[in-house]
PDB file of N, CA and C in Angstrom:
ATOM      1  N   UNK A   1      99.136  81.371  94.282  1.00  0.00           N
ATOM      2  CA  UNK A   1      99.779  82.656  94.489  1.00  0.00           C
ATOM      3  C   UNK A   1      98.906  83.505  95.416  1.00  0.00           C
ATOM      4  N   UNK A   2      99.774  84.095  96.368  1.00  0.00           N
ATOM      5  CA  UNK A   2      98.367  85.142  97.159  1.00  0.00           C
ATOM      6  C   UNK A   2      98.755  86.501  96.591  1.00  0.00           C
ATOM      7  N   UNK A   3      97.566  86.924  96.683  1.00  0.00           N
ATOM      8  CA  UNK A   3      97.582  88.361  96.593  1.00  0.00           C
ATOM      9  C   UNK A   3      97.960  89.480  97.663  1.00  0.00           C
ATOM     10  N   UNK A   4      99.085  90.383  97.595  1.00  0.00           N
ATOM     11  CA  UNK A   4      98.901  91.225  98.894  1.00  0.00           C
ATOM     12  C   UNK A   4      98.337  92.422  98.651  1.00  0.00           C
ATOM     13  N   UNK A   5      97.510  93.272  99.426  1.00  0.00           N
ATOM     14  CA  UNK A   5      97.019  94.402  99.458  1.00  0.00           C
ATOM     15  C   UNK A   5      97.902  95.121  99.131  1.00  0.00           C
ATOM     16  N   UNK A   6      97.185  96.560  98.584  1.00  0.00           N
ATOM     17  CA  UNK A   6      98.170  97.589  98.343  1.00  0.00           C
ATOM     18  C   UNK A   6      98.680  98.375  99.260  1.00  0.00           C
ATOM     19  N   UNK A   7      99.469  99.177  99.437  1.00  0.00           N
ATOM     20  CA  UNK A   7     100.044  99.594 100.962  1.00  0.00           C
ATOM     21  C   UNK A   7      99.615 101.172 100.745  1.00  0.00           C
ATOM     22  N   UNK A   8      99.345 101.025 101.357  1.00  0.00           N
ATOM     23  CA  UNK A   8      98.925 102.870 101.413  1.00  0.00           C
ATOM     24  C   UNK A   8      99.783 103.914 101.280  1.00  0.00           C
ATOM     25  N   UNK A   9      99.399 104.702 100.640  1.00  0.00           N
ATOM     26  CA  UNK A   9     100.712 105.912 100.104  1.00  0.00           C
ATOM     27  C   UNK A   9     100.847 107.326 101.160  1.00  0.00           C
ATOM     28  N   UNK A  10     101.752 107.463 101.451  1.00  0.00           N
ATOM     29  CA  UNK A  10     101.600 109.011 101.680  1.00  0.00           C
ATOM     30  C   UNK A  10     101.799 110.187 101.013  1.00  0.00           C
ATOM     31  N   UNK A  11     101.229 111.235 101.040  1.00  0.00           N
ATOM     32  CA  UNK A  11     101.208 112.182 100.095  1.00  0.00           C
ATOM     33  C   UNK A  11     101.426 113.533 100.886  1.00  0.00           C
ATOM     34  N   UNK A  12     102.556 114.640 100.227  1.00  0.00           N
ATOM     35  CA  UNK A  12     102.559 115.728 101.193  1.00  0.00           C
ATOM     36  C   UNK A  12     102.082 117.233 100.261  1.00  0.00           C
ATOM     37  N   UNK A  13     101.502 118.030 100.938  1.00  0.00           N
ATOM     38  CA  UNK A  13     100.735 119.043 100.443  1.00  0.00           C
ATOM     39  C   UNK A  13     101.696 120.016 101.209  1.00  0.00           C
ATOM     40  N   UNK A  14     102.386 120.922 100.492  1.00  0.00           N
ATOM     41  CA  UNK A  14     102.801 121.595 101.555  1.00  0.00           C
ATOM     42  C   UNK A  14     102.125 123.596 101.220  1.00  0.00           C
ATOM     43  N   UNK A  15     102.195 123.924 102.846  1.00  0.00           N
ATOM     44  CA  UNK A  15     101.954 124.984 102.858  1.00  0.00           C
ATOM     45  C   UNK A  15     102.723 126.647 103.168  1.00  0.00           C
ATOM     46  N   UNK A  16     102.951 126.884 101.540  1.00  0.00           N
ATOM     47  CA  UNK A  16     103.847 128.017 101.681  1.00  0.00           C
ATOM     48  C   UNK A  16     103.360 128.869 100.679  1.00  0.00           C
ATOM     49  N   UNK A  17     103.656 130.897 101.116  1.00  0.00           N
ATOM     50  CA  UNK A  17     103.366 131.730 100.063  1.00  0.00           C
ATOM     51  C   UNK A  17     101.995 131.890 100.021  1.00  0.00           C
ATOM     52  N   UNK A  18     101.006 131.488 101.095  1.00  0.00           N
ATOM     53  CA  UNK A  18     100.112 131.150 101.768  1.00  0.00           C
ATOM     54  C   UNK A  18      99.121 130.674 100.468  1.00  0.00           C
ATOM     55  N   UNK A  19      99.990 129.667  99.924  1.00  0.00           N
ATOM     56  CA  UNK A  19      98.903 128.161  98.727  1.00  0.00           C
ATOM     57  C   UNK A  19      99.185 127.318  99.393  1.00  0.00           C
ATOM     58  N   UNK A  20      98.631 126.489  99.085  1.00  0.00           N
ATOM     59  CA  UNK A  20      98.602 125.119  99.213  1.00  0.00           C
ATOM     60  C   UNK A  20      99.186 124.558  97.949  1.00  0.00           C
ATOM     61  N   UNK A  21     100.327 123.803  98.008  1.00  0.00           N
ATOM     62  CA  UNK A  21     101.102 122.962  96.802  1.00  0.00           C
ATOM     63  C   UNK A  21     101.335 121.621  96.895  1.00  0.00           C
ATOM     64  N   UNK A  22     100.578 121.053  96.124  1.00  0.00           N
ATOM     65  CA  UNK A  22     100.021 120.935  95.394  1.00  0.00           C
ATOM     66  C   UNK A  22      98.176 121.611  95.532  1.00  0.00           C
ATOM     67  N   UNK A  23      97.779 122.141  94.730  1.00  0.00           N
ATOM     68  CA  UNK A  23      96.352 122.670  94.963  1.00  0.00           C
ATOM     69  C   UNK A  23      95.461 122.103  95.074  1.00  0.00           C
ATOM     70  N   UNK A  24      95.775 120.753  93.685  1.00  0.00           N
ATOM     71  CA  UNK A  24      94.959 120.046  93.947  1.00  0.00           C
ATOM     72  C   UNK A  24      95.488 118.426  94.019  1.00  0.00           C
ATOM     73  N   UNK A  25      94.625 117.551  94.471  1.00  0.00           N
ATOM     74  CA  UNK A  25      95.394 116.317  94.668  1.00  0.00           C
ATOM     75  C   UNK A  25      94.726 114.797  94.231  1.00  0.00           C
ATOM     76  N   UNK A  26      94.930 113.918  94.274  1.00  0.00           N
ATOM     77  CA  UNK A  26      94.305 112.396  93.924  1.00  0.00           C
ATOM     78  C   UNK A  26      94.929 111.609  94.456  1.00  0.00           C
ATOM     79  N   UNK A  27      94.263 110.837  95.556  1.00  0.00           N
ATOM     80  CA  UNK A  27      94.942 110.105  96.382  1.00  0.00           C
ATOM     81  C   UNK A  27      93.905 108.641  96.138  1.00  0.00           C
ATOM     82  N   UNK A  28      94.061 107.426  97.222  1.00  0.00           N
ATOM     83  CA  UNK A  28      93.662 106.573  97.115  1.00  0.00           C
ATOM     84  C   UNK A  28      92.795 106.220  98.834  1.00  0.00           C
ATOM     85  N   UNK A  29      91.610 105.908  98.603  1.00  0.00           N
ATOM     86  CA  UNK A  29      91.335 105.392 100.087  1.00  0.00           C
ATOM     87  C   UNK A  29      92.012 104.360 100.665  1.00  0.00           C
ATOM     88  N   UNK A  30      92.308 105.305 101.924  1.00  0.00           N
ATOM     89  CA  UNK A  30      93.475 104.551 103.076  1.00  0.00           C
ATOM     90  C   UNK A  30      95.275 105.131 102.961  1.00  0.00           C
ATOM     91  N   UNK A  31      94.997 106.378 101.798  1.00  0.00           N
ATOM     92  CA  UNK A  31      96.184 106.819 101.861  1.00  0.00           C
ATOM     93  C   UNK A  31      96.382 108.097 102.876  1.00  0.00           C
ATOM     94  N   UNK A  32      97.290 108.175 102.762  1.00  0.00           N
ATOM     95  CA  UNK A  32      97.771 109.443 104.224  1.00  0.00           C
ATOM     96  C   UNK A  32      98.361 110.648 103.623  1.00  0.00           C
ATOM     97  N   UNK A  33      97.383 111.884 103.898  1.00  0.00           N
ATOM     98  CA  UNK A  33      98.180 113.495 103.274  1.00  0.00           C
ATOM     99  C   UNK A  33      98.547 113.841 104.476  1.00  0.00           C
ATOM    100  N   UNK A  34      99.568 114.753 103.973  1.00  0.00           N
ATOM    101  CA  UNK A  34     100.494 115.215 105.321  1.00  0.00           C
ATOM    102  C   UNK A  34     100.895 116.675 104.817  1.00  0.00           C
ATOM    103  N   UNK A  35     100.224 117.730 105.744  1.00  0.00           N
ATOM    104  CA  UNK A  35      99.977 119.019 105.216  1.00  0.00           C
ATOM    105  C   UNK A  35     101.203 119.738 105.935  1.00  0.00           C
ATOM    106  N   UNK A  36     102.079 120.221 105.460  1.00  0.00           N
ATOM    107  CA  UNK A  36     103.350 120.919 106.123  1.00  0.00           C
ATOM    108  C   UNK A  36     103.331 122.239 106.122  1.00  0.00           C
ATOM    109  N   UNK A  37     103.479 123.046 106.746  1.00  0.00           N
ATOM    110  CA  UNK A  37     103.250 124.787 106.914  1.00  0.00           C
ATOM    111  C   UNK A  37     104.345 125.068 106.891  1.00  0.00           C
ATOM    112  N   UNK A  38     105.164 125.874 105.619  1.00  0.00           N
ATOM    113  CA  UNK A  38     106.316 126.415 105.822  1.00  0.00           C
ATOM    114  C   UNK A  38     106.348 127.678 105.739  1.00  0.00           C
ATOM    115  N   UNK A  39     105.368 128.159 105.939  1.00  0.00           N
ATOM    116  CA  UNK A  39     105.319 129.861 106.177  1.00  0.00           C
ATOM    117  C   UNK A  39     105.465 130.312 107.091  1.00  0.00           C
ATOM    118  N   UNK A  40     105.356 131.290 107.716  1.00  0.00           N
ATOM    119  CA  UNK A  40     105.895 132.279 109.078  1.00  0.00           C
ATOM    120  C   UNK A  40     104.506 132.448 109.594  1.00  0.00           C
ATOM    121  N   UNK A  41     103.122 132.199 109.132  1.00  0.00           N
ATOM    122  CA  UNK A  41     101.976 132.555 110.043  1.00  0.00           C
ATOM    123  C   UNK A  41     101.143 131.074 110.231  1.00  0.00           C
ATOM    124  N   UNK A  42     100.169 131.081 111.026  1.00  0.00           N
ATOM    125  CA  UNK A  42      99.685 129.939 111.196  1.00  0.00           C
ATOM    126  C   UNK A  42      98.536 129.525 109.967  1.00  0.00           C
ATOM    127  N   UNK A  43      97.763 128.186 109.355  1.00  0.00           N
ATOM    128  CA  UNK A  43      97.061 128.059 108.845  1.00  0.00           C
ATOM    129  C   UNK A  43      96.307 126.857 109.127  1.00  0.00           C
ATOM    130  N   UNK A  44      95.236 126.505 108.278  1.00  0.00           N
ATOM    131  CA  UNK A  44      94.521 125.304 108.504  1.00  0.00           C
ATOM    132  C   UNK A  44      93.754 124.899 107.273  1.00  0.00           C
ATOM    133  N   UNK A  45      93.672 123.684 107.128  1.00  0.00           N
ATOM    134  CA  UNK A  45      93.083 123.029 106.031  1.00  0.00           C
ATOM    135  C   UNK A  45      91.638 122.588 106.947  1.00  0.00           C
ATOM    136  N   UNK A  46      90.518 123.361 106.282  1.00  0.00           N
ATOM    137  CA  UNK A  46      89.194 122.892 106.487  1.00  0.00           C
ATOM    138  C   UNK A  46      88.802 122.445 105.318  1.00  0.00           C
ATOM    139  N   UNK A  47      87.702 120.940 105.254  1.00  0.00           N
ATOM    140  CA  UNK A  47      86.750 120.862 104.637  1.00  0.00           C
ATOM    141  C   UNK A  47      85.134 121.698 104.397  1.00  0.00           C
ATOM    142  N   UNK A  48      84.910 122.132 103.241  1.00  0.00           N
ATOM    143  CA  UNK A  48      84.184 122.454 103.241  1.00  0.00           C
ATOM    144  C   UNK A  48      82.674 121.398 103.703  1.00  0.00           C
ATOM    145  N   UNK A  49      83.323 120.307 103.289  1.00  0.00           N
ATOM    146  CA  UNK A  49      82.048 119.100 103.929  1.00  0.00           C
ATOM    147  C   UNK A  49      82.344 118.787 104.636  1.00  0.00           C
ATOM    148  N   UNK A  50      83.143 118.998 106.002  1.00  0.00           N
ATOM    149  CA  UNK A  50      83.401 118.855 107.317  1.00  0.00           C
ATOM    150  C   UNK A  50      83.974 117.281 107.398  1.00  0.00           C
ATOM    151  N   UNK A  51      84.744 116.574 106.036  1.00  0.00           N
ATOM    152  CA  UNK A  51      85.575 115.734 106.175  1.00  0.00           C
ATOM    153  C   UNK A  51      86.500 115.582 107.149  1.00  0.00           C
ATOM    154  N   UNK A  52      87.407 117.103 106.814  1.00  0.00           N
ATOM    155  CA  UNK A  52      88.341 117.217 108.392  1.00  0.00           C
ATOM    156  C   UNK A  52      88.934 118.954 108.065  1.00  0.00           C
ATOM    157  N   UNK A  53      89.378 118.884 109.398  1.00  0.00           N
ATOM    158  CA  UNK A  53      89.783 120.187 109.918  1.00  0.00           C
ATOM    159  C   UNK A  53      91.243 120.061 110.572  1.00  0.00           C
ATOM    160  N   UNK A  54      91.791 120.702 110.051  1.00  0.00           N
ATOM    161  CA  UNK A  54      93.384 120.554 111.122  1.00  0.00           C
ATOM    162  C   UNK A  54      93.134 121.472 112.251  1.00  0.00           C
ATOM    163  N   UNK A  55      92.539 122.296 112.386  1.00  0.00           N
ATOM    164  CA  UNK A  55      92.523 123.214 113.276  1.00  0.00           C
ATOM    165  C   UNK A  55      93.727 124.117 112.643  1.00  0.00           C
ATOM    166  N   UNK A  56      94.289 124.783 113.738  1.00  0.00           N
ATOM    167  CA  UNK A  56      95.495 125.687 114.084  1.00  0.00           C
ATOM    168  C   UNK A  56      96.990 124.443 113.712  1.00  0.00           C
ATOM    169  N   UNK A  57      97.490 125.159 112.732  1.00  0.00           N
ATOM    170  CA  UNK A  57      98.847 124.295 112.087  1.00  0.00           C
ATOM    171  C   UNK A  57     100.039 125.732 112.328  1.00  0.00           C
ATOM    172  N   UNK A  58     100.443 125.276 112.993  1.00  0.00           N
ATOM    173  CA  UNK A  58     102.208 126.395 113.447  1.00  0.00           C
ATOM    174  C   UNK A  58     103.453 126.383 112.390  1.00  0.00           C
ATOM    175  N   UNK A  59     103.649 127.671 111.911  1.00  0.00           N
ATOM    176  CA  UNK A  59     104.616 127.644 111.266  1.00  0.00           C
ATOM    177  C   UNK A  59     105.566 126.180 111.602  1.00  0.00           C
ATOM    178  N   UNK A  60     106.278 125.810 110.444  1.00  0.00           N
ATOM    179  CA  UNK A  60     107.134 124.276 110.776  1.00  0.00           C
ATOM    180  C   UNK A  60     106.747 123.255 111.680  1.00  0.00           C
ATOM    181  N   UNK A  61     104.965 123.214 111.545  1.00  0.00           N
ATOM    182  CA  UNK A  61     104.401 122.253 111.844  1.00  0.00           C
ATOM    183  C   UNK A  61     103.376 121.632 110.921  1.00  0.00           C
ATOM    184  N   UNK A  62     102.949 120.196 111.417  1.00  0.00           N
ATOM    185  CA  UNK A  62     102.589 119.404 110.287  1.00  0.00           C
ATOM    186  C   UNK A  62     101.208 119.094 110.569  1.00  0.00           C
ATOM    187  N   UNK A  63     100.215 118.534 109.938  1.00  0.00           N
ATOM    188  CA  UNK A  63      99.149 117.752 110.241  1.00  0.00           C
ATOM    189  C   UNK A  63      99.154 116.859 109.228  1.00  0.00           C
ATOM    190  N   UNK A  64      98.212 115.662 109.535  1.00  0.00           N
ATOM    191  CA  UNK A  64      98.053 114.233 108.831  1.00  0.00           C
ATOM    192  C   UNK A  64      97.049 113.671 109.069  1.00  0.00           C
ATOM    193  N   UNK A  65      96.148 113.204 107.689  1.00  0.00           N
ATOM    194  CA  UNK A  65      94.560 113.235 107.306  1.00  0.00           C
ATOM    195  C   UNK A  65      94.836 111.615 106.247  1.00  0.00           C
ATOM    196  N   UNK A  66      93.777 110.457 107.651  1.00  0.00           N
ATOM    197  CA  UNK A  66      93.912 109.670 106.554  1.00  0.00           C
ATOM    198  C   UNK A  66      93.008 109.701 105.902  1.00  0.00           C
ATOM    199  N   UNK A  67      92.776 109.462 104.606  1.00  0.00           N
ATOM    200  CA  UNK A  67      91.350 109.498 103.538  1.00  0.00           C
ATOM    201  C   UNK A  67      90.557 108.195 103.398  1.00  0.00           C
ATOM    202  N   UNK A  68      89.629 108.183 104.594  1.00  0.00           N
ATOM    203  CA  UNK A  68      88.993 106.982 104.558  1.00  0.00           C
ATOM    204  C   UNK A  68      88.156 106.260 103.371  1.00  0.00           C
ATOM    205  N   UNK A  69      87.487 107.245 103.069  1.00  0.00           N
ATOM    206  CA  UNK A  69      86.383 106.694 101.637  1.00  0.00           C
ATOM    207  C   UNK A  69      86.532 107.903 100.519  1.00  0.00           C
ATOM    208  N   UNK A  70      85.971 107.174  99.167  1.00  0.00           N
ATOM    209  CA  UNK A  70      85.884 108.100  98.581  1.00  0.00           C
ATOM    210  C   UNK A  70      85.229 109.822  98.277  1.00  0.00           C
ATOM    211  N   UNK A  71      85.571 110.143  97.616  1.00  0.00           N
ATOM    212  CA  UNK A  71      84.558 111.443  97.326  1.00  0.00           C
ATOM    213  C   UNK A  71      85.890 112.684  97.037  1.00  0.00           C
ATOM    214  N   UNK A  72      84.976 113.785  96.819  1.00  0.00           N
ATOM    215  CA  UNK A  72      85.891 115.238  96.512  1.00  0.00           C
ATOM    216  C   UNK A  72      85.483 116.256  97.362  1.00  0.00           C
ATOM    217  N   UNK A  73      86.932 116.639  98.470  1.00  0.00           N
ATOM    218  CA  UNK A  73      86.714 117.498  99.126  1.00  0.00           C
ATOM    219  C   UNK A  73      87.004 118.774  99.027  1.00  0.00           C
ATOM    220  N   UNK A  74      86.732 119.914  98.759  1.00  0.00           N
ATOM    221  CA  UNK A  74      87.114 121.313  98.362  1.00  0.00           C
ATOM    222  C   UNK A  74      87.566 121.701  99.879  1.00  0.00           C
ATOM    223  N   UNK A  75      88.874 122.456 100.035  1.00  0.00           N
ATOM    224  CA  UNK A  75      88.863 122.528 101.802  1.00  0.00           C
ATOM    225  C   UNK A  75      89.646 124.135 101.315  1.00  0.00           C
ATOM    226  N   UNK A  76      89.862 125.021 102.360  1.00  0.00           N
ATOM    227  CA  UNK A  76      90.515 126.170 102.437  1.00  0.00           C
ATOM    228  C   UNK A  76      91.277 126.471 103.856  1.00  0.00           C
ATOM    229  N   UNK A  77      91.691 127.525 103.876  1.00  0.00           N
ATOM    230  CA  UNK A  77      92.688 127.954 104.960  1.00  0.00           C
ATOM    231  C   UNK A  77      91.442 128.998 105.829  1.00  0.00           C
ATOM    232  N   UNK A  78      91.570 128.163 107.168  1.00  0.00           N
ATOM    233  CA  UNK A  78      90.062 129.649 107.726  1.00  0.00           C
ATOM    234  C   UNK A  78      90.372 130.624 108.204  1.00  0.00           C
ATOM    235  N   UNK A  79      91.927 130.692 108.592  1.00  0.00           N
ATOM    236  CA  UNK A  79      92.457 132.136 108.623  1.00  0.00           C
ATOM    237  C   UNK A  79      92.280 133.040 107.558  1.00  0.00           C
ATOM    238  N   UNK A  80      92.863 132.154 106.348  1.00  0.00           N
ATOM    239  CA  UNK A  80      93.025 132.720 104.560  1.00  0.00           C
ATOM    240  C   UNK A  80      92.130 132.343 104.257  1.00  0.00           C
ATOM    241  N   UNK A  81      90.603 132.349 103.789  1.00  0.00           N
ATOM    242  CA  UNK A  81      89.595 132.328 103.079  1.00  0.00           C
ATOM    243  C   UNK A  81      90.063 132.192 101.521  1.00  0.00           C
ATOM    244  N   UNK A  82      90.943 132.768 100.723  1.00  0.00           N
ATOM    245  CA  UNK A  82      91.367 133.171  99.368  1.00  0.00           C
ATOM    246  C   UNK A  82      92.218 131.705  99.379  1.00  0.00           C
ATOM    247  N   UNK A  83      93.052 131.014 100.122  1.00  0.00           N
ATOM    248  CA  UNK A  83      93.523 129.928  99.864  1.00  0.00           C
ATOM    249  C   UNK A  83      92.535 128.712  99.934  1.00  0.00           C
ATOM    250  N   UNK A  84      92.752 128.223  98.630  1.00  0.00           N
ATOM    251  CA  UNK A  84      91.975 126.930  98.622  1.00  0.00           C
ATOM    252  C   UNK A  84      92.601 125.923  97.552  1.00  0.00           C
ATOM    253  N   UNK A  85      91.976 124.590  98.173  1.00  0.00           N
ATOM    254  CA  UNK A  85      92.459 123.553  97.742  1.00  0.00           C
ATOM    255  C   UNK A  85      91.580 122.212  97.242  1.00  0.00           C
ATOM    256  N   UNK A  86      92.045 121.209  96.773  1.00  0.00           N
ATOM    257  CA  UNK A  86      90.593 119.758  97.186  1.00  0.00           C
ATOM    258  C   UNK A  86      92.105 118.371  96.679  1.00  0.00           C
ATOM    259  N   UNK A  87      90.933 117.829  97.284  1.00  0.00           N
ATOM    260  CA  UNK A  87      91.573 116.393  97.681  1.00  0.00           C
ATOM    261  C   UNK A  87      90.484 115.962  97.123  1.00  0.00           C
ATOM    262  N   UNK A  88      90.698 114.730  95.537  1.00  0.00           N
ATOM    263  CA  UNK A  88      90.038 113.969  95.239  1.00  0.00           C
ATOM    264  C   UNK A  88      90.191 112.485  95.433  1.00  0.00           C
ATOM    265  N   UNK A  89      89.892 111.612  96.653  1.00  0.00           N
ATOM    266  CA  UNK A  89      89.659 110.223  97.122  1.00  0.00           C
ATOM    267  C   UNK A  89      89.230 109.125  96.265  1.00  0.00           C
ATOM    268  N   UNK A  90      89.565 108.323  95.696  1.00  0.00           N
ATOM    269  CA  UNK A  90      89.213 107.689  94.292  1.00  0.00           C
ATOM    270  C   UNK A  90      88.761 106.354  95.106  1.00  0.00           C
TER     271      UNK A  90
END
């Protein structure tokens, strides 16, 4: 019998009401978050450990972060300082 790998998941965080929803998350290395902005101003998901940065995300626009290795990232909005979030990589 062979074994097949697991297929990688995608996961969406979306951004509205200026949170992040889900706040917090658990994904798998090699899975894919996909951060959606449905608010009317711009935002960005930074790592605080400089994992990753979307930069500038436009109202009804998206960004997508694959999670290479493990660990726990605490990230926030650097426009919104008060919004914050983490992504735990298992």
């Amino acid at each position: 019998m062979i074994s097949m790998p697991a297929l990688a998941a995608s996961h969406t965080i979306t951004i509205e009401g200026f949170a992040f929803k889900p706040a917090t998350l658990e994904v798998k290395a090699g899975d894919e978050i996909v951060w959606v902005n449905k608010d009317i101003v711009e935002h960005t998901a930074t790592a605080s450990d400089g994992a990753f940065d979307s930069k500038s995300v436009k109202p009804g626009s998206s960004w997508r972060w694959k999670a290479a290795r493990a660990g726990q990232h605490a990230y926030i909005c650097a426009l919104h300082p008060t919004m914050t979030g983490a992504v735990t990589v298992k």
